[in-house]
PDB file of N, CA and C in Angstrom:
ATOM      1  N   UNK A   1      -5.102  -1.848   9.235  1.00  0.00           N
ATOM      2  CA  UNK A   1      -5.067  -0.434   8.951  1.00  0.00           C
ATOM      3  C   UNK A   1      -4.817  -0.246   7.451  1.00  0.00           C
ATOM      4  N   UNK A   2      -5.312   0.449   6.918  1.00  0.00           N
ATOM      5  CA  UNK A   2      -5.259   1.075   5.326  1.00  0.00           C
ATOM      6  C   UNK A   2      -4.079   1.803   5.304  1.00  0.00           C
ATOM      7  N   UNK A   3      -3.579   2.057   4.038  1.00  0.00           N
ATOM      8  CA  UNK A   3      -2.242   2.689   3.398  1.00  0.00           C
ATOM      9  C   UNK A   3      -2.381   4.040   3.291  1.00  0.00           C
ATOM     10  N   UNK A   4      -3.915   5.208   3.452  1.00  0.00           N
ATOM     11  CA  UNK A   4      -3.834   5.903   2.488  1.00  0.00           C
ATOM     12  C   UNK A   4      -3.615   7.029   3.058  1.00  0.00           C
ATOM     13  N   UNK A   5      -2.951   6.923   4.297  1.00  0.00           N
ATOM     14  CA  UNK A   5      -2.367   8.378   5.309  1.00  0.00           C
ATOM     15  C   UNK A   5      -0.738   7.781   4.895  1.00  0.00           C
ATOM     16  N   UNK A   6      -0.312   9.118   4.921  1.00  0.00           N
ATOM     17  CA  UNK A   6       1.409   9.058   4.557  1.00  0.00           C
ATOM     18  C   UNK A   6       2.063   8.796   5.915  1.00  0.00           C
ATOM     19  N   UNK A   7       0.978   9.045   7.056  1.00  0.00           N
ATOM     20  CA  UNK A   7       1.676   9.724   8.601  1.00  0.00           C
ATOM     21  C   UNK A   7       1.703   7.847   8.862  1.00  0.00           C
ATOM     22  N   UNK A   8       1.030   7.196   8.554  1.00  0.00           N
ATOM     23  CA  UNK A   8       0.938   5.896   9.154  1.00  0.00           C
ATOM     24  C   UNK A   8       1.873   4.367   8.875  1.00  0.00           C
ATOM     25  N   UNK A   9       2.286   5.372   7.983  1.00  0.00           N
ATOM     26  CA  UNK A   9       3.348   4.134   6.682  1.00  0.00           C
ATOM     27  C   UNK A   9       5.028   5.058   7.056  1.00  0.00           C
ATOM     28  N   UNK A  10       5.766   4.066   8.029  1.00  0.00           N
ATOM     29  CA  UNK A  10       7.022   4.111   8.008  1.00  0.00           C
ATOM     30  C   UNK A  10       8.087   2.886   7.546  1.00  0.00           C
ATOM     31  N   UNK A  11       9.195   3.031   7.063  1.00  0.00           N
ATOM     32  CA  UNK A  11      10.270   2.607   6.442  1.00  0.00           C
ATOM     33  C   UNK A  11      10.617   1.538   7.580  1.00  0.00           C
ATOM     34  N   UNK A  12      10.608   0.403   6.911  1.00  0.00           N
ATOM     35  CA  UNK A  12      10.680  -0.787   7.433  1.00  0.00           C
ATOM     36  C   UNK A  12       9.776  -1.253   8.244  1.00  0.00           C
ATOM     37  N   UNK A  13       8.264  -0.951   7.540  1.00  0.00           N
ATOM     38  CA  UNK A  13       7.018  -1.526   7.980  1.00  0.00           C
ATOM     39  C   UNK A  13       6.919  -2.410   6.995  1.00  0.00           C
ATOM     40  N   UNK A  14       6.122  -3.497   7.242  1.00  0.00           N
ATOM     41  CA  UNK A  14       5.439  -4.531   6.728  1.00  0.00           C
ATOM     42  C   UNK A  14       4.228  -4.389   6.160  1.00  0.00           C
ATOM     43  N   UNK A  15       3.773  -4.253   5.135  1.00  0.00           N
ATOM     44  CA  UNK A  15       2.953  -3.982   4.340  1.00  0.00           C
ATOM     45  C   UNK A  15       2.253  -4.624   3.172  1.00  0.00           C
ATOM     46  N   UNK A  16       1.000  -4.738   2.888  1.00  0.00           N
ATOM     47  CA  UNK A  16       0.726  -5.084   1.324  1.00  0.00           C
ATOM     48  C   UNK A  16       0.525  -4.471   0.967  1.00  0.00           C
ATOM     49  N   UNK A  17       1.035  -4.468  -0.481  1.00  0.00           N
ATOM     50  CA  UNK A  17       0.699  -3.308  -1.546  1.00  0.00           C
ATOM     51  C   UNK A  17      -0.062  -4.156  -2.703  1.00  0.00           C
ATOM     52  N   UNK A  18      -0.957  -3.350  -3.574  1.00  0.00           N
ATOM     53  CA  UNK A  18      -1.585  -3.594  -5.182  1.00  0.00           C
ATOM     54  C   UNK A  18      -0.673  -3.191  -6.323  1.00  0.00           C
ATOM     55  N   UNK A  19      -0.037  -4.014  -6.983  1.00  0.00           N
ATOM     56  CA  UNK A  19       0.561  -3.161  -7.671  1.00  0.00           C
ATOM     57  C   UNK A  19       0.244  -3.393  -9.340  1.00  0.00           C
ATOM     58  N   UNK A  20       0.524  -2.351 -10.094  1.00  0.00           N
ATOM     59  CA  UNK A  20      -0.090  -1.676 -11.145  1.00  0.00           C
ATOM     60  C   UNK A  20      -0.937  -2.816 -12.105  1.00  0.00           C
ATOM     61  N   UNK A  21      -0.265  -3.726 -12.364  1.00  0.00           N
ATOM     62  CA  UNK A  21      -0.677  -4.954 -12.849  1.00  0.00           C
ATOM     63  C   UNK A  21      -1.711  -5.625 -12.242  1.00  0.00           C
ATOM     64  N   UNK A  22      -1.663  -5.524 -10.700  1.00  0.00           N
ATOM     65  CA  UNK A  22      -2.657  -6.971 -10.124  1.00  0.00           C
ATOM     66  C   UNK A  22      -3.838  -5.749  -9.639  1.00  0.00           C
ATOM     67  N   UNK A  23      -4.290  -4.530 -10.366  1.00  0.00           N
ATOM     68  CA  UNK A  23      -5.361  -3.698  -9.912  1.00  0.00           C
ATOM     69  C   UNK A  23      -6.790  -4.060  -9.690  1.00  0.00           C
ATOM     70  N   UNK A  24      -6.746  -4.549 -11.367  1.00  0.00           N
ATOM     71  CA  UNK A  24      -8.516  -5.261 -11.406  1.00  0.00           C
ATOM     72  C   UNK A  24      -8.368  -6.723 -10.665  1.00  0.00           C
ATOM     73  N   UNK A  25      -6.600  -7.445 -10.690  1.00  0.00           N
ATOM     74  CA  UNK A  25      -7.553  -8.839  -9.824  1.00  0.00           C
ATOM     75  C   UNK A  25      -7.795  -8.518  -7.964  1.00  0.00           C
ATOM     76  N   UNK A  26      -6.623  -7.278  -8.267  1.00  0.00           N
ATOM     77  CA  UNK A  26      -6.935  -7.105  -6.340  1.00  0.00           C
ATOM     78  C   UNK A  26      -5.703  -7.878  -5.826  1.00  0.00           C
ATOM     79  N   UNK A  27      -5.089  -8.560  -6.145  1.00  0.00           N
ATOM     80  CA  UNK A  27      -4.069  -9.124  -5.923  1.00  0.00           C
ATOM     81  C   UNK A  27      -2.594  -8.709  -5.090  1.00  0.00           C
ATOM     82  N   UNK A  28      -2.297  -8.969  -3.477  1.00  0.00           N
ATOM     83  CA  UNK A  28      -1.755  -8.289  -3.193  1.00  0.00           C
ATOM     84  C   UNK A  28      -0.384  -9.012  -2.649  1.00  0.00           C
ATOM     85  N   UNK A  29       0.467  -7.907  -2.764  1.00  0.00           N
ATOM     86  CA  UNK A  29       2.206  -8.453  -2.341  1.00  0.00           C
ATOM     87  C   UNK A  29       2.534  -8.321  -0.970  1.00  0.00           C
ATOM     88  N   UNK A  30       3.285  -8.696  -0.167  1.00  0.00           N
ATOM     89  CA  UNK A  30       3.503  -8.566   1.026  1.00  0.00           C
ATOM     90  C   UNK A  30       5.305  -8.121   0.757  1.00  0.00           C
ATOM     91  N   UNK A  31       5.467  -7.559   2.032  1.00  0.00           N
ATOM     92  CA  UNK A  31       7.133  -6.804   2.025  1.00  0.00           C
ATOM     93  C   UNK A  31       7.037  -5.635   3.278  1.00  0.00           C
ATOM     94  N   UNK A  32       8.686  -5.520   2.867  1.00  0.00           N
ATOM     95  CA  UNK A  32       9.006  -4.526   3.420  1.00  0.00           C
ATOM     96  C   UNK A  32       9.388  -3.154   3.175  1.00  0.00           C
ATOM     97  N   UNK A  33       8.512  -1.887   4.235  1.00  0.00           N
ATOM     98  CA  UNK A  33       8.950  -0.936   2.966  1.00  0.00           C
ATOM     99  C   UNK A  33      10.229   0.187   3.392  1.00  0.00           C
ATOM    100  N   UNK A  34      10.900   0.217   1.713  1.00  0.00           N
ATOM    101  CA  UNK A  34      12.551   0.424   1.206  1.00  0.00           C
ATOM    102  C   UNK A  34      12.058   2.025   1.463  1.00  0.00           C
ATOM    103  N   UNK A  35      10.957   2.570   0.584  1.00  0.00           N
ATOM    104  CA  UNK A  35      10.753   4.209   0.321  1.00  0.00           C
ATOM    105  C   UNK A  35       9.686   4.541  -0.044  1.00  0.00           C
ATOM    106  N   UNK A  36       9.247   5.676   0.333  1.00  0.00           N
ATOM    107  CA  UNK A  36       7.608   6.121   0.569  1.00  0.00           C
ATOM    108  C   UNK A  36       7.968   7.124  -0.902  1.00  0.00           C
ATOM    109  N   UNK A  37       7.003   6.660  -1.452  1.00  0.00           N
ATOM    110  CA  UNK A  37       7.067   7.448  -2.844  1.00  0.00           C
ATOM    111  C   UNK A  37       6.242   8.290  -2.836  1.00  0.00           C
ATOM    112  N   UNK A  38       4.561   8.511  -2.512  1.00  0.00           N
ATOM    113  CA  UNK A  38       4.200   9.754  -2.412  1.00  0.00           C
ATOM    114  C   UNK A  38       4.003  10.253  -2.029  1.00  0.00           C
ATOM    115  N   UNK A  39       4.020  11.791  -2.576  1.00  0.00           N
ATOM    116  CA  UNK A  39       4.651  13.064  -1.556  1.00  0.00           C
ATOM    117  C   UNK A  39       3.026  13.635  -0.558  1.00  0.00           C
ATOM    118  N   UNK A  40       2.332  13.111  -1.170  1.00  0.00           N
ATOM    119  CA  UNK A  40       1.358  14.205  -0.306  1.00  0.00           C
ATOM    120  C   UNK A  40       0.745  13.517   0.722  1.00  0.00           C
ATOM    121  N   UNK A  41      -0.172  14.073   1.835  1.00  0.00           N
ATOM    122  CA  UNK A  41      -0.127  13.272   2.948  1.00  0.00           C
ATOM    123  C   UNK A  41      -1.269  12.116   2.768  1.00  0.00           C
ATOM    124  N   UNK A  42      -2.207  12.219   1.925  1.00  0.00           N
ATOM    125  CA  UNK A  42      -3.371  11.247   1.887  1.00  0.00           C
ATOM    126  C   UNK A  42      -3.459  11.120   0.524  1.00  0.00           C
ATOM    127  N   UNK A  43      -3.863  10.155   0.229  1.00  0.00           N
ATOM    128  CA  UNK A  43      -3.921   9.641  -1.148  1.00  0.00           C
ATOM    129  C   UNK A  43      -5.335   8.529  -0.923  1.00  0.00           C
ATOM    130  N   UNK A  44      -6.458   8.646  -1.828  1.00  0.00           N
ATOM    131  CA  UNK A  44      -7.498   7.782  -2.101  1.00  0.00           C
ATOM    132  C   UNK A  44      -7.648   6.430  -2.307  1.00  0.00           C
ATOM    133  N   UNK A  45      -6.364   5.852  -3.250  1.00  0.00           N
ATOM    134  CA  UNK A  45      -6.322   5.017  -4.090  1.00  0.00           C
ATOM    135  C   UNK A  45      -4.509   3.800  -2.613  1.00  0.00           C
ATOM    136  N   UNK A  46      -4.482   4.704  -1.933  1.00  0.00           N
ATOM    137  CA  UNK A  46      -3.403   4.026  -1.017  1.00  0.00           C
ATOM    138  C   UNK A  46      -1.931   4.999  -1.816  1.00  0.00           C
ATOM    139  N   UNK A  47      -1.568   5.041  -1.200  1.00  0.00           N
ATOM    140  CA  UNK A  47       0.427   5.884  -0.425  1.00  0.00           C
ATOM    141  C   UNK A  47       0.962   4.796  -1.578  1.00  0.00           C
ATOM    142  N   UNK A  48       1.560   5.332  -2.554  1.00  0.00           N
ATOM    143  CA  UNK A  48       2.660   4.272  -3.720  1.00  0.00           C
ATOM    144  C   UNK A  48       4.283   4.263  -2.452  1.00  0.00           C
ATOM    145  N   UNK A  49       4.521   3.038  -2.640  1.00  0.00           N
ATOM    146  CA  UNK A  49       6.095   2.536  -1.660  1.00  0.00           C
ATOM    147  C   UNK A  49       6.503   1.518  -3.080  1.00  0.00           C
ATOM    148  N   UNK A  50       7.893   1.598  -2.744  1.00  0.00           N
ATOM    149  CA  UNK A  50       8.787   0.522  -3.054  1.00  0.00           C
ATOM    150  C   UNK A  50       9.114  -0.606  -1.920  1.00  0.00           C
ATOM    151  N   UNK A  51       9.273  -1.570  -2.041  1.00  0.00           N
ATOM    152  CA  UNK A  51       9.511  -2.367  -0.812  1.00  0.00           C
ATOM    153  C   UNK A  51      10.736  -2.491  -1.116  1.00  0.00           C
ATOM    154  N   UNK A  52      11.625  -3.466  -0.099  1.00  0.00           N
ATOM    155  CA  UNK A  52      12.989  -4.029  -0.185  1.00  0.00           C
ATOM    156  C   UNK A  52      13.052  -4.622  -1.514  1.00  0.00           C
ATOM    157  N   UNK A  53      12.046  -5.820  -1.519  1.00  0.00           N
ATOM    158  CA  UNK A  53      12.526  -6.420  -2.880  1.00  0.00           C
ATOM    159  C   UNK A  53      12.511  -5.529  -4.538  1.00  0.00           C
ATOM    160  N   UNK A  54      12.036  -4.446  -4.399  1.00  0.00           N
ATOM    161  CA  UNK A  54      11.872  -3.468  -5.337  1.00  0.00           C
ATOM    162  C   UNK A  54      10.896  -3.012  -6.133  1.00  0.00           C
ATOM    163  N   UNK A  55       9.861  -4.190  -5.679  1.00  0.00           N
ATOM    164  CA  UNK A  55       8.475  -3.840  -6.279  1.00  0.00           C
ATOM    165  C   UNK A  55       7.778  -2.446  -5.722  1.00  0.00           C
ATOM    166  N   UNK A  56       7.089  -1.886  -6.552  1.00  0.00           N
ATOM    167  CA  UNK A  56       6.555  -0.763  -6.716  1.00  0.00           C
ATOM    168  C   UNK A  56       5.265  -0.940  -6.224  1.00  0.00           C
ATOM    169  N   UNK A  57       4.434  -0.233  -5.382  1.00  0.00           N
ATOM    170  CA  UNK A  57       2.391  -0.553  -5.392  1.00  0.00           C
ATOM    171  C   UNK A  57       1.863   0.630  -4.253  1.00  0.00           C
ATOM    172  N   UNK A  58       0.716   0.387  -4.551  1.00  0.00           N
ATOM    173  CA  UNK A  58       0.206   1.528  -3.469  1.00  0.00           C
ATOM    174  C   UNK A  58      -0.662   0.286  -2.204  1.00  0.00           C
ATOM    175  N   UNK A  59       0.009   1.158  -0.921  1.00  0.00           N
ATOM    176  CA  UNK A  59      -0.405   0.087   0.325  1.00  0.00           C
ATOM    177  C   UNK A  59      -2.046   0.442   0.659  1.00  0.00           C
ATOM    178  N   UNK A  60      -2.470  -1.180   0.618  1.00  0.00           N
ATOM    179  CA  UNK A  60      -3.711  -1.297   0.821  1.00  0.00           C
ATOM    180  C   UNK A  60      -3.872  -1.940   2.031  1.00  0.00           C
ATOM    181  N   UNK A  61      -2.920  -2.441   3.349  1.00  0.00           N
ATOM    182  CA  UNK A  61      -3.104  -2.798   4.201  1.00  0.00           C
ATOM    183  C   UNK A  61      -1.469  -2.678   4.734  1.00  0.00           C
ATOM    184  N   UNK A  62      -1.660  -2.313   6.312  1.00  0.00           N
ATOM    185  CA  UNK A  62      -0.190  -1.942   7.063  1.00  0.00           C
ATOM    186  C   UNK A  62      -0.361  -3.212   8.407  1.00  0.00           C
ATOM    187  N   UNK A  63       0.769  -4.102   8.413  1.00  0.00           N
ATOM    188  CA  UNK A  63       0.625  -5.316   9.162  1.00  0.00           C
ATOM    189  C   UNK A  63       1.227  -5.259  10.369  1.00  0.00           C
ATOM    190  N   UNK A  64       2.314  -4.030  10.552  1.00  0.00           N
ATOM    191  CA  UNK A  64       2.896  -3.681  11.793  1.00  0.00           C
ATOM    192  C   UNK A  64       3.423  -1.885  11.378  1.00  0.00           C
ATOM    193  N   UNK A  65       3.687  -1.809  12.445  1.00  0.00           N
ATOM    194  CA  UNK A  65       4.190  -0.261  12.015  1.00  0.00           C
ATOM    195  C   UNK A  65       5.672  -0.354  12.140  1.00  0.00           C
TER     196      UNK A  65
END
């Protein structure tokens, strides 16, 4: 499932995110997510989260809910 509904991404889901740095290689992080950072309900580009470990990215794939 994709990141880019807000309704589908809850707090202490498992997730990969892209984050700002690894854009052009595509390069993605795995975690857990700490806080749903944006506010509106759909976003194009994937929903920006912080995970536990504190990294910042927008989720490009949701691995459990």
């Amino acid at each position: 499932m994709t990141g880019n509904h807000r309704s589908d991404i809850k707090v202490g889901a498992r997730v990969k995110v892209v984050q700002k740095q690894d854009q052009r290689s595509g390069r993605l992080t795995e975690g857990i997510v700490r806080d749903i950072l944006t506010k509106s309900g759909l976003h194009p580009h994937g929903i920006k989260v912080r995970l536990e470990s504190g990294i910042v990215g927008r989720v490009k794939e949701i691995l459990n809910g």
